[in-house]
Protein backbone atom coordinates (compact mmCIF):
# COMPACT_ATOMS: atom_id res chain seq x y z
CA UNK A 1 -56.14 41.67 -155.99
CA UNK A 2 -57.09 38.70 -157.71
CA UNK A 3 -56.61 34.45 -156.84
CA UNK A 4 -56.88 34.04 -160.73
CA UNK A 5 -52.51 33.76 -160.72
CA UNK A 6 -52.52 30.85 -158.36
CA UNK A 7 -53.59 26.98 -159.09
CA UNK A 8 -56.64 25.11 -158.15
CA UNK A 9 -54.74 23.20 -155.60
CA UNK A 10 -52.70 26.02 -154.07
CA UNK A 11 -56.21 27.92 -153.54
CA UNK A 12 -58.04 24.78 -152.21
CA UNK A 13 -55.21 24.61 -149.49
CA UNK A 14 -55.10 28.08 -148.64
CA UNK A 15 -59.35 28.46 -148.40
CA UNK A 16 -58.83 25.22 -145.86
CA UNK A 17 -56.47 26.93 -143.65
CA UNK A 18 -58.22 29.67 -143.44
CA UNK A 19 -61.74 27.81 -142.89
CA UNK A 20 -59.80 25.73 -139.95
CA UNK A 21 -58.88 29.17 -138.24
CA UNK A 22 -62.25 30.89 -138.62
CA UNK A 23 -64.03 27.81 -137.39
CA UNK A 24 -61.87 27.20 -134.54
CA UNK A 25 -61.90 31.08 -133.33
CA UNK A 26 -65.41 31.02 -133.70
CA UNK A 27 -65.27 27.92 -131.27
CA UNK A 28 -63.52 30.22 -129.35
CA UNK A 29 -66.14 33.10 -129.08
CA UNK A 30 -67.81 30.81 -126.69
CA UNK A 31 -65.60 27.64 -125.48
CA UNK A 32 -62.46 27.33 -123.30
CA UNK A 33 -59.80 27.09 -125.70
CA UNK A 34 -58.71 23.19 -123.81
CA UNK A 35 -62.74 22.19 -124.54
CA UNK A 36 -62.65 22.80 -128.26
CA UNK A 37 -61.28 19.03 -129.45
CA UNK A 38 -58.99 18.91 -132.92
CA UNK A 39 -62.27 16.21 -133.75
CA UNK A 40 -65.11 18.75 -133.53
CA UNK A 41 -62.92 21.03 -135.45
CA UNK A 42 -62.67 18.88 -138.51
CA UNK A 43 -65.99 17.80 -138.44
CA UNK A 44 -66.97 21.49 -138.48
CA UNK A 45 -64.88 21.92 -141.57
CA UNK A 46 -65.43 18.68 -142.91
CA UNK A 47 -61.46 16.84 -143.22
CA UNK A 48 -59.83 14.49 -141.77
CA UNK A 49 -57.82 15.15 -138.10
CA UNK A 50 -54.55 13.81 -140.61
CA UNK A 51 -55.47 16.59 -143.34
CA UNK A 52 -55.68 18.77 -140.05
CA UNK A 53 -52.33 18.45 -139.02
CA UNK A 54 -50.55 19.21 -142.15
CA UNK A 55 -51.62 22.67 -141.69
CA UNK A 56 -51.36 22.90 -137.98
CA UNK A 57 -48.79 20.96 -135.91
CA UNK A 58 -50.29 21.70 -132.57
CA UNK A 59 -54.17 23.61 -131.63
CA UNK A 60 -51.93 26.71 -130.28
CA UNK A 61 -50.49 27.09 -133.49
CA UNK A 62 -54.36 28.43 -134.87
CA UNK A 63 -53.90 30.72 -131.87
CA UNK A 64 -50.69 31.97 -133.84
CA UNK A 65 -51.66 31.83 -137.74
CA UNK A 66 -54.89 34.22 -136.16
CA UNK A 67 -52.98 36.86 -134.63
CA UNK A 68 -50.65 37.12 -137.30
CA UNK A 69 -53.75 38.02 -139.72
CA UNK A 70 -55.09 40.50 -137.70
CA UNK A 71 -51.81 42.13 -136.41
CA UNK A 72 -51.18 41.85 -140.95
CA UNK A 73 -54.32 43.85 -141.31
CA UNK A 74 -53.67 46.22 -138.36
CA UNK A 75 -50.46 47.18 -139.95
CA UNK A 76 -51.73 47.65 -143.46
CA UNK A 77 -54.09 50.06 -142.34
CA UNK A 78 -52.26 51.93 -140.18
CA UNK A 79 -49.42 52.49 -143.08
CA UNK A 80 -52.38 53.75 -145.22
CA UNK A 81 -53.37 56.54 -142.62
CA UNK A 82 -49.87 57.69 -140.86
CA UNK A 83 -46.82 58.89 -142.81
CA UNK A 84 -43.84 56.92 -142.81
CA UNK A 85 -41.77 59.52 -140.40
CA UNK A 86 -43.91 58.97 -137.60
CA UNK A 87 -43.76 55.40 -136.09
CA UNK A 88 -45.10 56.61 -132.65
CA UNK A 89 -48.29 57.58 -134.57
CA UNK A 90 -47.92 54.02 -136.19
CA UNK A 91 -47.82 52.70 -132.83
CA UNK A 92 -50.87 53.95 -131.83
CA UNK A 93 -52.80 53.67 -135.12
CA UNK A 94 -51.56 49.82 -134.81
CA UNK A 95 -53.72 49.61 -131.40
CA UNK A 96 -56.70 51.52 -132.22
CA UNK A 97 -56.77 49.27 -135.59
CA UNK A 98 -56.18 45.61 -133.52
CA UNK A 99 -59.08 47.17 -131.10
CA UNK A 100 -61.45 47.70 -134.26
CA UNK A 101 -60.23 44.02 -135.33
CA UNK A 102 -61.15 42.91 -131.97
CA UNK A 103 -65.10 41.89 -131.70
CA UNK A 104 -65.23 39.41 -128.91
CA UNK A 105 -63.38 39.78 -125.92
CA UNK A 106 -63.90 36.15 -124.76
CA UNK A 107 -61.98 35.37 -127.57
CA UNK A 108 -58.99 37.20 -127.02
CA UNK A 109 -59.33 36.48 -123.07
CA UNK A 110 -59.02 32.54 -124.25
CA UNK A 111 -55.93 33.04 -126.43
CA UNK A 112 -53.74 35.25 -123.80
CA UNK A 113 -54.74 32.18 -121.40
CA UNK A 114 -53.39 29.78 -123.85
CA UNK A 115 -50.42 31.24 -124.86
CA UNK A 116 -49.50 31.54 -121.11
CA UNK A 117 -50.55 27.91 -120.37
CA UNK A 118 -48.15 27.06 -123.32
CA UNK A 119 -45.66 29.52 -122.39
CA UNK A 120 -44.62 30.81 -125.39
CA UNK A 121 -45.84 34.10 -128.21
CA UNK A 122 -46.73 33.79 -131.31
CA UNK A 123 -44.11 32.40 -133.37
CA UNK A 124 -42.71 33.12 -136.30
CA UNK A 125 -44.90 32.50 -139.17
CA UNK A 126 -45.63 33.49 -142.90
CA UNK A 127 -48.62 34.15 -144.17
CA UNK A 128 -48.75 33.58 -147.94
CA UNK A 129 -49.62 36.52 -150.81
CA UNK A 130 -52.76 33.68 -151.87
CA UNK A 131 -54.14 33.47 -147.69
CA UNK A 132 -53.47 37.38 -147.37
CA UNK A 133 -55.66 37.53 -150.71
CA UNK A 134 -58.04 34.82 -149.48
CA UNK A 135 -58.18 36.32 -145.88
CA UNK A 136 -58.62 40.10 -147.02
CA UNK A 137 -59.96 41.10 -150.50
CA UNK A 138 -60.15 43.78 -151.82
CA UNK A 139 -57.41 45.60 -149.61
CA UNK A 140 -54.72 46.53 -151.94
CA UNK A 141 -51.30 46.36 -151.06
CA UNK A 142 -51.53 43.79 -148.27
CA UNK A 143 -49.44 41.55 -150.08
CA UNK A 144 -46.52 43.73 -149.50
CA UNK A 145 -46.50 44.46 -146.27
CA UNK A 146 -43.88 42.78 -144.35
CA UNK A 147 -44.73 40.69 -141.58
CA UNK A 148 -43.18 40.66 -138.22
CA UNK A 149 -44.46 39.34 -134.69
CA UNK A 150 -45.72 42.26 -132.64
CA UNK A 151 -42.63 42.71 -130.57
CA UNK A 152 -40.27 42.93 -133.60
CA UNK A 153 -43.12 45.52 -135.07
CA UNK A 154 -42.79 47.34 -131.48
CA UNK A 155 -39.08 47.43 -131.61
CA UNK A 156 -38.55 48.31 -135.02
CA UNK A 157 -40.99 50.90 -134.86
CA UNK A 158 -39.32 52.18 -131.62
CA UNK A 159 -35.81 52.66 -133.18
CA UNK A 160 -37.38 54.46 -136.36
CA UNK A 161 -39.06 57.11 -133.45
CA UNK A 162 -35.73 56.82 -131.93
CA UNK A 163 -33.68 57.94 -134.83
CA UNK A 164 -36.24 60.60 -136.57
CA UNK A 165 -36.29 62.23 -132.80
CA UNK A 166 -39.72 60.72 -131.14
CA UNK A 167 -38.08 59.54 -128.74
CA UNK A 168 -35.23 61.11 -126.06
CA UNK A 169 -32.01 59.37 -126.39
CA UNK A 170 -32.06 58.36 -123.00
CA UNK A 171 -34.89 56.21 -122.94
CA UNK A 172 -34.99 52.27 -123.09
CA UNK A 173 -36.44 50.42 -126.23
CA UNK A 174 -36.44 47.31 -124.29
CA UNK A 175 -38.31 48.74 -121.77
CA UNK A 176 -40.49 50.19 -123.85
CA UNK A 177 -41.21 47.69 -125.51
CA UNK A 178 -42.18 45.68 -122.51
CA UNK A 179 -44.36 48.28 -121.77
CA UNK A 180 -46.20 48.05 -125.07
CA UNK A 181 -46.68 44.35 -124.35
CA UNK A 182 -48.13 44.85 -121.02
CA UNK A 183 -50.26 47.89 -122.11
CA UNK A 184 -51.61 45.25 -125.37
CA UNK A 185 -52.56 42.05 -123.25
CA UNK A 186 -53.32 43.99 -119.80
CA UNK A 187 -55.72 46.23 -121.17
CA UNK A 188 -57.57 43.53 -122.56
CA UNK A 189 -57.48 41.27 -119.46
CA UNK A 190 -58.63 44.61 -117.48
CA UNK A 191 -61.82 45.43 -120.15
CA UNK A 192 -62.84 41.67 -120.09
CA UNK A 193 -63.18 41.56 -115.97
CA UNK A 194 -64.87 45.25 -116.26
CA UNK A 195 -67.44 45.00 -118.63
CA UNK A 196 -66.89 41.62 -120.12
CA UNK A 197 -66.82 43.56 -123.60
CA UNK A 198 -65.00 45.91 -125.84
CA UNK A 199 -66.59 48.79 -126.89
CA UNK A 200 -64.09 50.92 -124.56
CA UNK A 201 -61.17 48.84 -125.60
CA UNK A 202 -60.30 51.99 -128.30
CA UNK A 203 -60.65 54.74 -125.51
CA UNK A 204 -58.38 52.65 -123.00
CA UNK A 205 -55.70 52.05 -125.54
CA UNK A 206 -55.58 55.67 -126.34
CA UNK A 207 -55.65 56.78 -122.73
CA UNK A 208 -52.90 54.55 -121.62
CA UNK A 209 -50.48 54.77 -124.86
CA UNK A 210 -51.13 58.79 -123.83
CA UNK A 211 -49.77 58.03 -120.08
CA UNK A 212 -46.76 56.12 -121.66
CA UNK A 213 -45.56 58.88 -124.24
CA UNK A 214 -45.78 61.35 -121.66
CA UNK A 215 -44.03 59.49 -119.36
CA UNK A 216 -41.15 58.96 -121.63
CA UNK A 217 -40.55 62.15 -122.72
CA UNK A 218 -42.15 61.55 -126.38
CA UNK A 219 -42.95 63.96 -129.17
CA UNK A 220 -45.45 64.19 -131.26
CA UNK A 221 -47.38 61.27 -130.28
């Protein structure tokens, strides 16, 4: 992939963006995510709090842009390494990918505290061909993945096993899906208060993605 196609100022505003999330989830590594001011952020990156705001409304909304990147890349991959027919494999390749993704678990502890402080998930957001270019070189393809919030990529996902025969007709993709959401955030609440790390994180997701499939009735999962 190349930047080349795109103008000065459209690559300029995308590199800024981007700089603003990695500095502020850096922040993050090591600071509550209420002591890391808007004002030590653009002194970091070097702008203006009004430049900030014209690419982030609110702090939370970082939070958002960041787990849309890495759920991006987590998809990408796993469509690289599972064939299309089986979305219960993508499920799981999705998890072990986010886990890989996933370096410091103080980081992820701070944003499921935010988002629950703030009450809301990720929202709906698209991230450009030129930040998906910016953001991950070199990994071809990316730009034409389509992006989705993780409970839309759950769900979808869900009705594809549902249909190709994953899945017994009985079961409940709502509940499933809730399931998946509790298994994604709960796992990492439970690795951060066991070892305050997460170099199990991979083995856990497996183990309890396992416990769900079986207890659904799933095939070839």
């Amino acid at each position: 992939m190349t930047v080349t196609k795109y103008s000065l100022r459209e690559i300029k505003h995308a590199r800024t963006k981007i700089s603003i999330m990695k500095t502020f989830i850096a922040a993050l590594g090591k600071s509550r995510f209420d002591d890391i001011s808007i004002k030590r952020i653009c002194k970091d990156v070097e702008i203006s709090e009004g430049t900030f705001f014209n690419y982030f409304p609110e702090k939370i909304d970082i939070i958002h842009f960041f787990i849309h990147a890495l759920l991006l890349k987590a998809v990408w991959q796993a469509q690289r390494s599972v064939p299309e027919q089986h979305k219960l494999s993508l499920i799981n390749a999705v998890f072990e990918n986010l886990s890989g993704a996933i370096q410091n678990a103080n980081i992820m502890y701070q944003m499921i505290a935010a988002m629950i402080n703030q009450r809301e998930l990720p929202k709906n957001g698209a991230i450009t061909a030129i930040e998906r270019e910016l953001l991950y070189p070199g990994c071809e393809g990316i730009e034409n993945v389509r992006e989705s919030d993780i409970e839309t990529f759950f769900m979808e996902s869900l009705k594809g096993a549902l249909k190709n025969g994953e899945l017994p007709k009985s079961v409940n993709l709502e509940d499933v899906v809730v399931s998946l959401m509790t298994l994604l955030g709960g796992t990492l609440l439970a690795t951060k208060f066991a070892d305050n790390d997460n170099k199990n994180l991979t083995y856990h997701f497996k183990r309890q993605l396992r416990i769900l499939w079986n207890g659904i009735g799933a095939k070839n999962s």
